[in-house]
C-alpha atoms as a PDB file:
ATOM      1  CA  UNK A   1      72.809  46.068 102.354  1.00  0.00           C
ATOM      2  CA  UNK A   2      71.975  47.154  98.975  1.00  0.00           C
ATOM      3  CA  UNK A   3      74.312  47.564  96.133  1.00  0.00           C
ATOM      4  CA  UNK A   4      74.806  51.534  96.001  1.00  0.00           C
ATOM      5  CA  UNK A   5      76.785  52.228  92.635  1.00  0.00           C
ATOM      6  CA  UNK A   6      76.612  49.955  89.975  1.00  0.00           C
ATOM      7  CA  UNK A   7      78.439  49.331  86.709  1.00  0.00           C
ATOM      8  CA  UNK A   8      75.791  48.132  83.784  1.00  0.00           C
ATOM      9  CA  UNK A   9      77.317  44.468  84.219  1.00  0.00           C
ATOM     10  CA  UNK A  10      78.308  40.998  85.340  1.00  0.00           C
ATOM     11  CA  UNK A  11      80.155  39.264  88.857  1.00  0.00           C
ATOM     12  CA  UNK A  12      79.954  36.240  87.993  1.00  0.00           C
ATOM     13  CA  UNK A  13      82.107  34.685  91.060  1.00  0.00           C
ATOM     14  CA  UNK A  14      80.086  36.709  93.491  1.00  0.00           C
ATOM     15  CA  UNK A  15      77.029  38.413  91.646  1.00  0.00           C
ATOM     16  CA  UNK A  16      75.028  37.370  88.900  1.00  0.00           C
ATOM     17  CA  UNK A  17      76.185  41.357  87.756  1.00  0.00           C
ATOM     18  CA  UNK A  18      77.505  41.989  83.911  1.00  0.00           C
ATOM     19  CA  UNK A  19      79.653  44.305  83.897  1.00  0.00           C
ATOM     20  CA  UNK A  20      79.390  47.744  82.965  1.00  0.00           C
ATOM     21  CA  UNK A  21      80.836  51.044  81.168  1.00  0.00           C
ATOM     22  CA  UNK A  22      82.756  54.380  81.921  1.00  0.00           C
ATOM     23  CA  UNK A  23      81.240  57.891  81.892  1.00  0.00           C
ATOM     24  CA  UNK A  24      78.209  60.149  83.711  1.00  0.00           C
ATOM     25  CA  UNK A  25      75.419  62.069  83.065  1.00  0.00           C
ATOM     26  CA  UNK A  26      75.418  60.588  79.493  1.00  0.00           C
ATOM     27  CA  UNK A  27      73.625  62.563  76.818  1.00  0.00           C
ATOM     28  CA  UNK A  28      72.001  60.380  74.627  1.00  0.00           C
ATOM     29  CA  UNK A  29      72.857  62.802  71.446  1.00  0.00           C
ATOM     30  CA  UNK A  30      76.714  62.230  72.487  1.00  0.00           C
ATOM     31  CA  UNK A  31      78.131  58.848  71.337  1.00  0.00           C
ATOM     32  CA  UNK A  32      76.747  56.244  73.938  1.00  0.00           C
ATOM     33  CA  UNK A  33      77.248  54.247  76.045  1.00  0.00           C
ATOM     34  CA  UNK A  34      77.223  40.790  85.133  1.00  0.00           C
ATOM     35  CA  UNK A  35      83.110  36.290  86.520  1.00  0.00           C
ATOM     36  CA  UNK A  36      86.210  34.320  87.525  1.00  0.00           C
ATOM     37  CA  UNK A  37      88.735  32.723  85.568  1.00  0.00           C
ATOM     38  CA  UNK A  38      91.353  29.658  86.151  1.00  0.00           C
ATOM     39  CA  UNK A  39      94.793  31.973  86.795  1.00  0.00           C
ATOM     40  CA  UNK A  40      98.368  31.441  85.996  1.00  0.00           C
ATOM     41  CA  UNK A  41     101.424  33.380  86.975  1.00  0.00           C
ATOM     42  CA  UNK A  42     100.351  36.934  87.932  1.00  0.00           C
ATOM     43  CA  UNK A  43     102.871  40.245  86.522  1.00  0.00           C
ATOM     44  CA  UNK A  44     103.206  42.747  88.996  1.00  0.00           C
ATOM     45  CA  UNK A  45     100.831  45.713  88.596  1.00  0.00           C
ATOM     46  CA  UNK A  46     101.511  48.718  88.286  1.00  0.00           C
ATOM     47  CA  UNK A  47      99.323  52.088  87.870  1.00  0.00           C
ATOM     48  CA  UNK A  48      99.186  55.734  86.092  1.00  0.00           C
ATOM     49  CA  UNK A  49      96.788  58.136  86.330  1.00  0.00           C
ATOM     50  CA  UNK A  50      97.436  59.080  83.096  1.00  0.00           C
ATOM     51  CA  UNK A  51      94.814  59.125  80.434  1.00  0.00           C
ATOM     52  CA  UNK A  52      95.625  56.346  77.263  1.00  0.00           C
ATOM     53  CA  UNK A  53      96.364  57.731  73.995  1.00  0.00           C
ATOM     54  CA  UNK A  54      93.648  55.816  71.685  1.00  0.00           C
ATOM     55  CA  UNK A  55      91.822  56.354  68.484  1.00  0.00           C
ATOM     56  CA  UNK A  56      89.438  53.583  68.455  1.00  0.00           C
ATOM     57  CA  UNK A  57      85.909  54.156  67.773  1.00  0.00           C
ATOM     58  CA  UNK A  58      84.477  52.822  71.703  1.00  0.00           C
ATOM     59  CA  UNK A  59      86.788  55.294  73.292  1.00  0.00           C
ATOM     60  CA  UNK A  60      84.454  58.520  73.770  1.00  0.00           C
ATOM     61  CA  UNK A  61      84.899  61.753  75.758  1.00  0.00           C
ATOM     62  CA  UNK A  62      84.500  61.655  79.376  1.00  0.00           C
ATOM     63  CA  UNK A  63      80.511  62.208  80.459  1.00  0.00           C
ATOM     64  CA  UNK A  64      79.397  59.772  77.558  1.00  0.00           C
ATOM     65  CA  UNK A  65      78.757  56.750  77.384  1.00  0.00           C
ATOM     66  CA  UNK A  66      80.138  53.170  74.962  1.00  0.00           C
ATOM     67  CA  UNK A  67      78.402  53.370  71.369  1.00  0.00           C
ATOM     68  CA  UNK A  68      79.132  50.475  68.892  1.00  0.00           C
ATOM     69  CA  UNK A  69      79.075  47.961  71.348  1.00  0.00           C
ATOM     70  CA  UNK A  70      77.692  44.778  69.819  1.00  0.00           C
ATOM     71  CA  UNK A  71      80.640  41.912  69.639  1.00  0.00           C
ATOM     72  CA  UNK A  72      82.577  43.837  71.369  1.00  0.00           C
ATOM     73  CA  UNK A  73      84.918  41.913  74.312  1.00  0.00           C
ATOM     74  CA  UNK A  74      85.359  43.027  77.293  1.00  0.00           C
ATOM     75  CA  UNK A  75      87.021  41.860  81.085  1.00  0.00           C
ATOM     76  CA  UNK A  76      87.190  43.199  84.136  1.00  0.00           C
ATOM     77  CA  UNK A  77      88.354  42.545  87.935  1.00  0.00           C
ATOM     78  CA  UNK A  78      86.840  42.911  91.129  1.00  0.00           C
ATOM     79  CA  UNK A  79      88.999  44.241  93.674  1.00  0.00           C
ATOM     80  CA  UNK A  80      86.762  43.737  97.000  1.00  0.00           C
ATOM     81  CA  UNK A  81      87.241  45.011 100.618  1.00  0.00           C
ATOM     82  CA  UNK A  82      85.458  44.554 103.860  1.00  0.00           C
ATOM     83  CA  UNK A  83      85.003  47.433 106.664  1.00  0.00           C
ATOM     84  CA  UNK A  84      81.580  48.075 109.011  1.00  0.00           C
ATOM     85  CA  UNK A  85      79.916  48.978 106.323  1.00  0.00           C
ATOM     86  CA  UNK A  86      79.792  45.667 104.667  1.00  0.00           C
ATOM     87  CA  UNK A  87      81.599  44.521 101.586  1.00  0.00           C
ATOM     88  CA  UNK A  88      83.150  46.686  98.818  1.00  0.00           C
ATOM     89  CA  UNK A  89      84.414  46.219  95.259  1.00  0.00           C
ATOM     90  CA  UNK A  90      86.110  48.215  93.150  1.00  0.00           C
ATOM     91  CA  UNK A  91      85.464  47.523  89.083  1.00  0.00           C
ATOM     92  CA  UNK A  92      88.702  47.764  87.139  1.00  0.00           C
ATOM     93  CA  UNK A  93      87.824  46.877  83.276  1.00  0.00           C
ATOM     94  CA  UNK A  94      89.016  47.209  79.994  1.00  0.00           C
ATOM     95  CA  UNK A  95      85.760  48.939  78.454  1.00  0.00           C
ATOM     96  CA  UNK A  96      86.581  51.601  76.336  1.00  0.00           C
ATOM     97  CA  UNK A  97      90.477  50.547  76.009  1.00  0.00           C
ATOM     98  CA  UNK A  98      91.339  47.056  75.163  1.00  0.00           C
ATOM     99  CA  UNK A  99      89.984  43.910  73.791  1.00  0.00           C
ATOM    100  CA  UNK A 100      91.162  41.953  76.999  1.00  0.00           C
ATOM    101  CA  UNK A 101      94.175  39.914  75.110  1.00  0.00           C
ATOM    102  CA  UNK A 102      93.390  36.095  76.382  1.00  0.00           C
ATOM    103  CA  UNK A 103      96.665  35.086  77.737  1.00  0.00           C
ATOM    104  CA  UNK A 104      97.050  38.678  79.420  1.00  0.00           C
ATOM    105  CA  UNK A 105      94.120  37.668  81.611  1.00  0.00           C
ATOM    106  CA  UNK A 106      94.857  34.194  82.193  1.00  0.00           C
ATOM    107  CA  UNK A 107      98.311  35.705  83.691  1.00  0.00           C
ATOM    108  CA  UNK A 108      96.137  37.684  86.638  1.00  0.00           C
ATOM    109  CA  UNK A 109      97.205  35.938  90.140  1.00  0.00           C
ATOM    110  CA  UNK A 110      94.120  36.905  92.050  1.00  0.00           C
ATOM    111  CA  UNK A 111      95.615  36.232  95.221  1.00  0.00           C
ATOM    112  CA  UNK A 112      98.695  38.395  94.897  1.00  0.00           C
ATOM    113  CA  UNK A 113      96.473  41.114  92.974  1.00  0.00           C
ATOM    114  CA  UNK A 114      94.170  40.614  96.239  1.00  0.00           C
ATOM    115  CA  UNK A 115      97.261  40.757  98.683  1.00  0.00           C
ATOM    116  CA  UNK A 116      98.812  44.015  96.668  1.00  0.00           C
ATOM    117  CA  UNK A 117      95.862  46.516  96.733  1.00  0.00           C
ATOM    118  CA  UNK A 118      94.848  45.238 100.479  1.00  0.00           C
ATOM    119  CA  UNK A 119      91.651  43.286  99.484  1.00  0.00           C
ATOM    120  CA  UNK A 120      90.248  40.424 100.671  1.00  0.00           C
ATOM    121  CA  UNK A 121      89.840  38.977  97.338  1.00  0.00           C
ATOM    122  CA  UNK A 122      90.284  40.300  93.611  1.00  0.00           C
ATOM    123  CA  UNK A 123      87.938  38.411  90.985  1.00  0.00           C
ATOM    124  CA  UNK A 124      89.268  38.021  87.051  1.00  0.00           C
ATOM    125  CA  UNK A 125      85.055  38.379  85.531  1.00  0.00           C
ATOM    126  CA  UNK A 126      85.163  37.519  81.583  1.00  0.00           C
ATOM    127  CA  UNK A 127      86.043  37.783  79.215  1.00  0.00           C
ATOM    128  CA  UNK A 128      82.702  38.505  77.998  1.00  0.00           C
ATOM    129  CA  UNK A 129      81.069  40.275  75.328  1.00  0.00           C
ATOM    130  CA  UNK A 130      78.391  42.884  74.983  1.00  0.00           C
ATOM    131  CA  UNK A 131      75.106  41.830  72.663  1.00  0.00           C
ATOM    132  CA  UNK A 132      74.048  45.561  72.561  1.00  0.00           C
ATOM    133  CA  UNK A 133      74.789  48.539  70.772  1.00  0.00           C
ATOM    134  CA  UNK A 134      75.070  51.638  73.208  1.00  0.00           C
ATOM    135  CA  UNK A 135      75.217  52.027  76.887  1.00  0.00           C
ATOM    136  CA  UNK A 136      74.071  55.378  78.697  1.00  0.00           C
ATOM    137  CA  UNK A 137      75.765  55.487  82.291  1.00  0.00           C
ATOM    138  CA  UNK A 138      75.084  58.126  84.929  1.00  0.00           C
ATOM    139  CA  UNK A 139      77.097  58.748  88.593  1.00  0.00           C
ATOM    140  CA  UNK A 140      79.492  55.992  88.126  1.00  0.00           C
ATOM    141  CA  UNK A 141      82.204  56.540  90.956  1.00  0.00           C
ATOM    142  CA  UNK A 142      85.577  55.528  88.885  1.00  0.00           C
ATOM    143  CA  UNK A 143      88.949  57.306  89.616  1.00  0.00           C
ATOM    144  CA  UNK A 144      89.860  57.036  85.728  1.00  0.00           C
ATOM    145  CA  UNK A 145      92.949  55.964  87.099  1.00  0.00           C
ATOM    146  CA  UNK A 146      94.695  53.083  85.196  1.00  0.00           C
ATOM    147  CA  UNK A 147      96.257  50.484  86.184  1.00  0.00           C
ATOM    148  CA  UNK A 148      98.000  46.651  84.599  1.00  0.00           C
ATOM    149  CA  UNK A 149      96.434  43.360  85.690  1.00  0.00           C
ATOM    150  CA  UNK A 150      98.153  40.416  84.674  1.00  0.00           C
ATOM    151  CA  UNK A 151      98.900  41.513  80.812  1.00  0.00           C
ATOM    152  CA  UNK A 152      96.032  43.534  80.671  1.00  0.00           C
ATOM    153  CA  UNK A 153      95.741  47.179  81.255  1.00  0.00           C
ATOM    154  CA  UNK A 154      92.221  48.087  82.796  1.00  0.00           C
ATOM    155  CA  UNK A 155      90.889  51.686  83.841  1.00  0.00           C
ATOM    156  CA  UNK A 156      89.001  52.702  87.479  1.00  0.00           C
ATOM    157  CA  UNK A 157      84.919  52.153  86.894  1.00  0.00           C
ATOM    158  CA  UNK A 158      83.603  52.046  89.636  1.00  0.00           C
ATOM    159  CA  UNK A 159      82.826  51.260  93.206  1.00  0.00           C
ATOM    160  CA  UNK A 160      80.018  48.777  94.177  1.00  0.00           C
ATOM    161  CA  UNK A 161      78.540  47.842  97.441  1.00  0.00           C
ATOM    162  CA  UNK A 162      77.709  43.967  97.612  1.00  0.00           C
ATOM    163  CA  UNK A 163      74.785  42.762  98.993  1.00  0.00           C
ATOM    164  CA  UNK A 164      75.171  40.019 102.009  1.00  0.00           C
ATOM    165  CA  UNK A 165      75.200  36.495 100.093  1.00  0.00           C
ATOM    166  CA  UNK A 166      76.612  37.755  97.074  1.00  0.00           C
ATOM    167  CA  UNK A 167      78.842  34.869  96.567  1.00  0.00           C
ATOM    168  CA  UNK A 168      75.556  32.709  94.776  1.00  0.00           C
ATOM    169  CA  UNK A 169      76.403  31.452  91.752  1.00  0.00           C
ATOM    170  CA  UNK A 170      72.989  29.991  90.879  1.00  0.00           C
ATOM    171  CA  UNK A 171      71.463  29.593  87.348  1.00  0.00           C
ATOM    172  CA  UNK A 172      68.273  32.216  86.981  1.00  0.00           C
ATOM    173  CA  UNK A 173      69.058  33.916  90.771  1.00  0.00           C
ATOM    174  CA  UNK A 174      68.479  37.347  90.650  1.00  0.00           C
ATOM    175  CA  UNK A 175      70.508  39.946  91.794  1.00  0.00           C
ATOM    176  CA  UNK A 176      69.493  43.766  91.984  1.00  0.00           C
ATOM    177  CA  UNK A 177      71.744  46.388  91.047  1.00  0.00           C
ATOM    178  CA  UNK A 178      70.944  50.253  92.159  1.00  0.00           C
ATOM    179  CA  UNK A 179      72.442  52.458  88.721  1.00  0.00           C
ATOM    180  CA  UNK A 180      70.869  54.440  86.240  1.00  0.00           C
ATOM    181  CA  UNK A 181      72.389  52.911  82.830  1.00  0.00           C
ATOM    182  CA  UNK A 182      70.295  52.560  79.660  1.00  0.00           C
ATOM    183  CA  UNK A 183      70.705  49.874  77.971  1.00  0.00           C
ATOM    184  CA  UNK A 184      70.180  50.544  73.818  1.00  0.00           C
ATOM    185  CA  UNK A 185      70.127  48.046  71.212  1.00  0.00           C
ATOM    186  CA  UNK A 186      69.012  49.261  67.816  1.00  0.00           C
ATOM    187  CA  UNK A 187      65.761  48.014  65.434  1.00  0.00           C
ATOM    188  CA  UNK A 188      66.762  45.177  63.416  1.00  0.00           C
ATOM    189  CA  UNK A 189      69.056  43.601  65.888  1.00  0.00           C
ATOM    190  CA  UNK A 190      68.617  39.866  67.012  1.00  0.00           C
ATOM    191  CA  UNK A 191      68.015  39.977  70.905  1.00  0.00           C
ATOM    192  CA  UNK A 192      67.968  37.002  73.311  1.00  0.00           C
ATOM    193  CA  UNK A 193      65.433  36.550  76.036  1.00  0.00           C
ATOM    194  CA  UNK A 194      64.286  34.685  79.036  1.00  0.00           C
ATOM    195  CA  UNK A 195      61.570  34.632  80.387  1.00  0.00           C
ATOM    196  CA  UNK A 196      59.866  33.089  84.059  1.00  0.00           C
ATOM    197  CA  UNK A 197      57.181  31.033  85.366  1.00  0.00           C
ATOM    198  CA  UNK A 198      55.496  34.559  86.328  1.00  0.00           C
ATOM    199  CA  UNK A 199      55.801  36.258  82.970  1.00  0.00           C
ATOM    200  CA  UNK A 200      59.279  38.317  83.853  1.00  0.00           C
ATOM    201  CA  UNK A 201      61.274  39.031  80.794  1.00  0.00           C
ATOM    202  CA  UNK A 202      64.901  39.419  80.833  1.00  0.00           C
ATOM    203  CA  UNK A 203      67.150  40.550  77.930  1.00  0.00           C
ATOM    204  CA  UNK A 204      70.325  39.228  77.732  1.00  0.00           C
ATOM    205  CA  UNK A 205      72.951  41.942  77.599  1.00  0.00           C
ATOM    206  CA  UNK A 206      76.067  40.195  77.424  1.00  0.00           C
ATOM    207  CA  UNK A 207      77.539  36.704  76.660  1.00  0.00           C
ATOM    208  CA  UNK A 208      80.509  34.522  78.421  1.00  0.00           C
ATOM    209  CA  UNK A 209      83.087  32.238  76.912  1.00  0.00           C
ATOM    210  CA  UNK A 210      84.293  31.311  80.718  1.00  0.00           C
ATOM    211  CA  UNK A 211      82.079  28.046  80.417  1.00  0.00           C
ATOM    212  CA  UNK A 212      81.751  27.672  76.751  1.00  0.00           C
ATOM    213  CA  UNK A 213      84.971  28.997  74.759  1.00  0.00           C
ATOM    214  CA  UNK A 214      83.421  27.855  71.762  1.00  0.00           C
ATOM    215  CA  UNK A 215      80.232  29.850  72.235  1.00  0.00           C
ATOM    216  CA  UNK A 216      79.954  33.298  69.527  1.00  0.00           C
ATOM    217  CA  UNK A 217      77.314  35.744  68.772  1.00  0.00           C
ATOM    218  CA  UNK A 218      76.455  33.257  65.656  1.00  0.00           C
ATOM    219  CA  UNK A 219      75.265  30.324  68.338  1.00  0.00           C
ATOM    220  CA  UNK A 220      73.162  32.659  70.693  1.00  0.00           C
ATOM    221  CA  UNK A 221      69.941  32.260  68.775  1.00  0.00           C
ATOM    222  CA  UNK A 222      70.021  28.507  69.334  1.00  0.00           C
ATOM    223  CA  UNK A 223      70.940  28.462  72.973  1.00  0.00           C
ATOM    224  CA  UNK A 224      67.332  26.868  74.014  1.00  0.00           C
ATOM    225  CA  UNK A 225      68.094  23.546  72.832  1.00  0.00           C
ATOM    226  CA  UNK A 226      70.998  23.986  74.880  1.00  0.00           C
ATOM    227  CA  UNK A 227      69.650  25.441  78.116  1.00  0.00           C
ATOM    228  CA  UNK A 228      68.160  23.434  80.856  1.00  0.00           C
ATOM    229  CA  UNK A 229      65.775  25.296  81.902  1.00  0.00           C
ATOM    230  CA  UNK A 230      63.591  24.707  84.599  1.00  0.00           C
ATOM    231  CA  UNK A 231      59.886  23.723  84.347  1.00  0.00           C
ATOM    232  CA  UNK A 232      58.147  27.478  83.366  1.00  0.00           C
ATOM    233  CA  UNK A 233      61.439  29.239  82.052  1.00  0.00           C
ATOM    234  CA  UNK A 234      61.332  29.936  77.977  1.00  0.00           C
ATOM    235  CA  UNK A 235      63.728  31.161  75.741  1.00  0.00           C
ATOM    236  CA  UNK A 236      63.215  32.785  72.836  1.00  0.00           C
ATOM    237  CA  UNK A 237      65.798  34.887  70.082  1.00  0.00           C
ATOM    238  CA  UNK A 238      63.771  37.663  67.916  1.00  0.00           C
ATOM    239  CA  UNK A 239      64.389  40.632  65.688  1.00  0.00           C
ATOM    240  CA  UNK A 240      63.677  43.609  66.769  1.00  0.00           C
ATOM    241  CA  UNK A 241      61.200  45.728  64.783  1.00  0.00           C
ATOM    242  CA  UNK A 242      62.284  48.936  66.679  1.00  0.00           C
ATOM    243  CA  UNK A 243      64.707  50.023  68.695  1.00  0.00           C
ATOM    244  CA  UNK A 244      65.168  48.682  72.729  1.00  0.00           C
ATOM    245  CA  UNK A 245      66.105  50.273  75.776  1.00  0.00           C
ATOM    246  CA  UNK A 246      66.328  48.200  78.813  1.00  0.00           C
ATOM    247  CA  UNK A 247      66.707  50.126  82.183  1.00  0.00           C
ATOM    248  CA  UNK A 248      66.139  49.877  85.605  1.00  0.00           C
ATOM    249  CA  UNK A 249      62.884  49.574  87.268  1.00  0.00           C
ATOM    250  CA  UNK A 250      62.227  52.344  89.927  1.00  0.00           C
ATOM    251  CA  UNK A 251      65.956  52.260  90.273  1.00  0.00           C
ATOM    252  CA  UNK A 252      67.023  48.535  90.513  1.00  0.00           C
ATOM    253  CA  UNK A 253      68.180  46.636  87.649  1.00  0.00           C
ATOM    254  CA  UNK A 254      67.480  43.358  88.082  1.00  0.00           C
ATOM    255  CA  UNK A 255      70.193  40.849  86.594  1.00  0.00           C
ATOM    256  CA  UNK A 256      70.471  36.575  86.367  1.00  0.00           C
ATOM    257  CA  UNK A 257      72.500  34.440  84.717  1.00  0.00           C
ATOM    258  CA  UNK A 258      72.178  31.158  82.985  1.00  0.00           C
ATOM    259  CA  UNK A 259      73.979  28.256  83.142  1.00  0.00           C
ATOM    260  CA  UNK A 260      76.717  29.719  80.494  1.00  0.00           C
ATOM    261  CA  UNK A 261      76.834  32.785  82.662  1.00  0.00           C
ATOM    262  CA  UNK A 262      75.436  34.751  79.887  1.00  0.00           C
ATOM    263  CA  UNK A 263      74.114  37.669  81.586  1.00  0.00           C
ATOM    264  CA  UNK A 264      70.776  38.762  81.172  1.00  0.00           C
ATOM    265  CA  UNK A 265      68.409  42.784  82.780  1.00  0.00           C
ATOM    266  CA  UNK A 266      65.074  42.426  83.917  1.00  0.00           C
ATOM    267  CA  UNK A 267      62.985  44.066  81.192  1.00  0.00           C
ATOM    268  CA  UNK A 268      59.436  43.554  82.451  1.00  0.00           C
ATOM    269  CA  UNK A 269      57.981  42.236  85.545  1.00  0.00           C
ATOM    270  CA  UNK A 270      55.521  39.629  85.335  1.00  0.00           C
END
């Protein structure tokens, strides 16, 4: 089973996924556009389909995409179901509406989340934070309906098939992703990549603070000395003398983490 509809982003209790952004057919003239957590007490949910009044600059109209992305935090949850078809999640997440407020998240219960909206398990992924500038998103399948988890009030993405053994949490395991989301980061921006023992480059496109709270977008360019990589597997931070777009390759994007849970999209193929 495949992964069908895809948000540009991060599972990082059950896919090596980072996790994605709102809006469809995205023109790239319009402004544009990879996960668990120790919980505490949950608050009880509750939902609205009622659009948020907000001014701030990430919030654009609906069939765009995120622009000013870079720094900017992020969480979602994973609400996942089980039928013949295989397994399910639906992506709630705070993209476009929040900043995921810290002790709001730590107060999702996952297993009375779970046990509310008939799931088999819900899955707190972040908070994390995008190292890009602009995401492009096309046929997402979000409600747009809203909804409070924990503290933190999150908005309908997406819906995601899982692929069987989704659950692996390995370092550098790749995990494919069917979507068509562009991935922009601008010239002149410091980008962070990995690359393997048969040339493949990967870009990372978001960072976690689930392992390290301490790590920030000013200790990403020396993460090598702090990776152990295995035998093959480089890492290298650069400037960018032109713009980047990092997509999907004949429809897959290709994802892995490392062993922050930083999350990284295939780039090029080796």
């Amino acid at each position: 089973m495949r992964i069908r509809l895809a948000l540009a982003a991060a599972l990082t209790t059950l896919l090596a996924v980072a996790g994605a952004c709102t809006g469809d057919d995205a023109d790239p003239a319009a402004d544009d556009a990879d996960t668990a957590a120790e919980v505490a007490e949950s608050t009880e949910p509750s939902s609205t389909a009622e659009e948020p009044d907000t001014t701030t600059d990430t919030q654009v109209p609906a069939g765009a995409g995120l622009a000013d992305q870079y720094g900017q935090r992020y969480c979602e949850v994973l609400v996942v179901t089980t039928g013949d078809g295989g397994a399910t999640a639906q992506v709630w997440g705070t993209q476009g509406l929040n900043d995921c407020d810290q002790a709001g998240f730590d107060a999702i219960d996952a297993e009375a989340t779970a046990a509310e909206m008939g799931a088999v398990l819900a899955v707190p992924n972040g908070p994390r934070f995008w190292v890009l500038d602009r995401i492009l998103a096309k046929g997402l399948a979000g409600t747009g309906e809203l909804r409070t988890f924990g503290a933190v009030e999150m908005r309908s993405i997406t819906t995601v098939d899982l692929e069987e053994g989704f659950g692996d949490r390995t370092p550098l395991t790749e995990t494919s992703v069917l979507r068509d989301t562009e991935f922009i980061f601008d010239e002149g921006r410091e980008v962070y990549e990995l690359t393997g023992p048969d040339g493949s480059v990967y870009v990372m496109q978001s960072y976690s603070i689930e392992i390290d709270p301490e790590q920030t977008l000013d200790t990403l360019a020396g993460l090598g000395d702090r990776l152990a990589l295995p035998d093959g597997w480089s890492f290298q931070a650069r400037v960018l003398d032109e713009p980047l777009v990092v997509e999907d390759i004949d429809g897959i994007a290709t994802v892995i983490q490392d062993e922050f849970r930083n999350s990284y999209q295939l780039r090029e193929r080796g």
